[in-house]
N, C-alpha and C. Protein backbone atom coordinates (compact mmCIF):
# COMPACT_ATOMS: atom_id res chain seq x y z
N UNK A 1 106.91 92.63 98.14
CA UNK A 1 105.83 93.52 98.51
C UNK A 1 105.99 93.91 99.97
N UNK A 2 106.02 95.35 100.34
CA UNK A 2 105.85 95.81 101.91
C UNK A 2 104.60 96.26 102.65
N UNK A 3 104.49 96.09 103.09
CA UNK A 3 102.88 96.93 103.67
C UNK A 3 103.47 97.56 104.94
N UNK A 4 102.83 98.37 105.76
CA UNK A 4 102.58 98.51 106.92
C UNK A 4 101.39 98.23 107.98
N UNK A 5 102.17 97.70 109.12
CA UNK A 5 101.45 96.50 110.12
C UNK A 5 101.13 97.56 111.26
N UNK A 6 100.10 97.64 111.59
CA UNK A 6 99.76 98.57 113.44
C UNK A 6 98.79 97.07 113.81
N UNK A 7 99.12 97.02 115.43
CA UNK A 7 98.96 96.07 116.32
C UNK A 7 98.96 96.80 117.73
N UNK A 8 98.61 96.09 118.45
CA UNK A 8 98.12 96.60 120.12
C UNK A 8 99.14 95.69 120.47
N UNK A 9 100.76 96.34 121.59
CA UNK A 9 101.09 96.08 122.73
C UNK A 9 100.74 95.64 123.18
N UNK A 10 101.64 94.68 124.20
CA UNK A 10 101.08 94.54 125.67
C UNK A 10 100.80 95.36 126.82
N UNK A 11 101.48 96.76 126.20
CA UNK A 11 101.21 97.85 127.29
C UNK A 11 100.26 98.58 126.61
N UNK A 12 99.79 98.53 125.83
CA UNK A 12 98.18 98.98 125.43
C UNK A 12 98.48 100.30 124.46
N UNK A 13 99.63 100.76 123.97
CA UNK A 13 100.31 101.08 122.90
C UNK A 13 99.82 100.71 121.50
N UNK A 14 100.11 101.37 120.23
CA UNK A 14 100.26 101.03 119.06
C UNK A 14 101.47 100.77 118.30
N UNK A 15 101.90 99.65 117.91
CA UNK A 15 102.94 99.31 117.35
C UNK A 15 102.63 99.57 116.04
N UNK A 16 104.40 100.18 115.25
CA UNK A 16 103.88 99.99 113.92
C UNK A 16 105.67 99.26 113.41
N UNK A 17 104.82 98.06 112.28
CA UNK A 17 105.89 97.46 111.49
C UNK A 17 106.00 97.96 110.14
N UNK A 18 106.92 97.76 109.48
CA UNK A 18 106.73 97.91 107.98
C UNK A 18 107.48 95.75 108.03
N UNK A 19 106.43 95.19 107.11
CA UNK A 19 106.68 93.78 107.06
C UNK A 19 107.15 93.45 105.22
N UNK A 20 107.41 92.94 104.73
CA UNK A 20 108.31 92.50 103.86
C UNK A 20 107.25 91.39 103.16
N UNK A 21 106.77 91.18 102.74
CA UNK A 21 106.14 89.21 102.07
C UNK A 21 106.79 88.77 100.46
N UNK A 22 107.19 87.66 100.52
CA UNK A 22 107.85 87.07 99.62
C UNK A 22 107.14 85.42 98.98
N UNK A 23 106.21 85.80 98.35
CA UNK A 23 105.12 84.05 97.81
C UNK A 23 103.88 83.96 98.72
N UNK A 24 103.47 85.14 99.51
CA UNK A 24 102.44 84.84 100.52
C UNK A 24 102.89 84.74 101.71
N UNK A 25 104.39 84.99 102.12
CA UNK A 25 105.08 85.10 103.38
C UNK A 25 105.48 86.19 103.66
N UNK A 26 105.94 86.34 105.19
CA UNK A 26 106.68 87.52 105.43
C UNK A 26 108.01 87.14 105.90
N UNK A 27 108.90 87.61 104.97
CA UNK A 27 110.11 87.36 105.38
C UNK A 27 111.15 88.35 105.75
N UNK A 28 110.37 89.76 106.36
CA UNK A 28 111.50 90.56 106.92
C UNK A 28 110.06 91.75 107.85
N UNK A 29 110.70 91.86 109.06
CA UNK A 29 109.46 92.81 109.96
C UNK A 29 110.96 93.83 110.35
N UNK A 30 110.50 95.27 110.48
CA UNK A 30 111.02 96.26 110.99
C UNK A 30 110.51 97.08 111.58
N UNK A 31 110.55 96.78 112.80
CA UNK A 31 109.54 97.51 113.66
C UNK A 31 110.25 99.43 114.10
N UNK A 32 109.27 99.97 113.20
CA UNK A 32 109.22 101.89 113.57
C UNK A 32 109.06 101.78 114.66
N UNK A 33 108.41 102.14 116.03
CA UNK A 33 108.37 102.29 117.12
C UNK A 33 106.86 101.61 117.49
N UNK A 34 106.79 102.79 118.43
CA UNK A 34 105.47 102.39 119.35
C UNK A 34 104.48 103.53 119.67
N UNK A 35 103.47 103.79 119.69
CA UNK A 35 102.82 105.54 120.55
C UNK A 35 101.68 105.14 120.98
N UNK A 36 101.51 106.25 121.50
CA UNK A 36 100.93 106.20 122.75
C UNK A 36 99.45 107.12 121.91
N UNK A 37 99.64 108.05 121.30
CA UNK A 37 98.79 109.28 120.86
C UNK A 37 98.63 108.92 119.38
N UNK A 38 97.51 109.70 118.97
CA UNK A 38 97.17 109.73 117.65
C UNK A 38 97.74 110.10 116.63
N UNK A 39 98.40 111.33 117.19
CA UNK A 39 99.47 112.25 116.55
C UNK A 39 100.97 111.40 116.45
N UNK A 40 100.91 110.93 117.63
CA UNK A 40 102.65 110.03 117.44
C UNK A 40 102.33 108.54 116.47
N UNK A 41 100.98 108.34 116.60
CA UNK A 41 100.80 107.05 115.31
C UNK A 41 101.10 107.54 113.83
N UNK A 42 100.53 108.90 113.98
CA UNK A 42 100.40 109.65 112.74
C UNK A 42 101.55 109.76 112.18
N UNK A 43 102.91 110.17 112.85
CA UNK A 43 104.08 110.06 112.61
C UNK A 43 104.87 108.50 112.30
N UNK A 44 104.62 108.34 113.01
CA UNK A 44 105.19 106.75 113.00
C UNK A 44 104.50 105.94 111.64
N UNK A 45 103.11 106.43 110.86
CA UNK A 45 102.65 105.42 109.89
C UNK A 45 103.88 106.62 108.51
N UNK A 46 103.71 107.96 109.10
CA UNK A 46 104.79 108.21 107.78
C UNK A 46 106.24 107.99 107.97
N UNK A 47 107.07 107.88 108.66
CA UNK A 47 108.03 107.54 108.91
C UNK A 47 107.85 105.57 107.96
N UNK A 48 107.13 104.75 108.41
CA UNK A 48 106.77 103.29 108.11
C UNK A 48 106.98 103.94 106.34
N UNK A 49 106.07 104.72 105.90
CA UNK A 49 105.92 104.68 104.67
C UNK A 49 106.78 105.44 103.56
N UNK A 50 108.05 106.24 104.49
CA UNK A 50 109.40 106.95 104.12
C UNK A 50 110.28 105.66 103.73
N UNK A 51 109.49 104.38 104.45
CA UNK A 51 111.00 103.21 104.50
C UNK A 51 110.39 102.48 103.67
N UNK A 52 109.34 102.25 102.96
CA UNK A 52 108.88 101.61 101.87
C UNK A 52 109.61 102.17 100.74
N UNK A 53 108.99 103.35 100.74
CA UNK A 53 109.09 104.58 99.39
C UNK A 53 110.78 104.20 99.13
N UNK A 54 111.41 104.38 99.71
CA UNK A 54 112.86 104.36 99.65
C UNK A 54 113.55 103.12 98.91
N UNK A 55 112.81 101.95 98.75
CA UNK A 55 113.46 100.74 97.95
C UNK A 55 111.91 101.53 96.69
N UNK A 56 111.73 102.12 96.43
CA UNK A 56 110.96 101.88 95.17
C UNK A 56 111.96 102.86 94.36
N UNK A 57 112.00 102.70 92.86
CA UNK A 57 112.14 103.16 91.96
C UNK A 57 111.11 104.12 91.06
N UNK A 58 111.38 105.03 91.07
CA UNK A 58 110.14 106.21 90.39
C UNK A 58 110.06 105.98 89.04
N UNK A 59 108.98 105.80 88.17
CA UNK A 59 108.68 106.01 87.11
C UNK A 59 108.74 106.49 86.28
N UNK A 60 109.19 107.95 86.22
CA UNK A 60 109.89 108.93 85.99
C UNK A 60 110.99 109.65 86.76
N UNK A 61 111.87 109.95 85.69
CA UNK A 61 113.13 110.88 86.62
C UNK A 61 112.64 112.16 86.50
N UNK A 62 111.80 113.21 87.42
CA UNK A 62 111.33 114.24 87.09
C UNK A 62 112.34 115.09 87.71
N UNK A 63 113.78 115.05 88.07
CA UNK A 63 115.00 116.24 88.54
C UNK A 63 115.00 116.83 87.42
N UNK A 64 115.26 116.77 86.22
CA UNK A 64 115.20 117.76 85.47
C UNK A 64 114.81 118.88 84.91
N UNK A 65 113.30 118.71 85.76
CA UNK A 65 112.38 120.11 86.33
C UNK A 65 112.45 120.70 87.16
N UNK A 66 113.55 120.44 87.86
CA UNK A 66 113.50 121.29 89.39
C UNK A 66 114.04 122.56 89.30
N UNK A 67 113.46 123.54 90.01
CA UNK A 67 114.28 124.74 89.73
C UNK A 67 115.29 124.93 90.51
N UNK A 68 116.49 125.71 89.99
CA UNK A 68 117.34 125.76 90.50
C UNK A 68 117.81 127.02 91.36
């Protein structure tokens, strides 16, 4: 299971992780960056949630609708 983690710096920043848990643990943190602005958190929580999405497997293969 991954979630994404935001936390307060020591420089008074927003950190964001995407963290990993394995039985009620976390056994892998990857820290996206850091911002300063609302807008750069805003980025940084989708970027966090581009790197989740990416180990999941879709439910459907819907390419076969795409137009070409």
């Amino acid at each position: 299971m991954a979630f994404i983690r935001k936390f307060e710096t020591s420089s008074g920043k927003t950190g964001v992780q995407v963290c990993y848990k394995r039985q009620g643990k976390v056994v892998k943190t990857v820290h996206v960056g850091s911002a300063e602005t609302e807008k750069g958190l805003e980025k940084l929580v989708k970027e966090a949630q581009s790197i989740i999405d990416k180990d999941k497997n879709p439910l459907f293969d819907l390419r076969q609708f795409d137009r070409k």
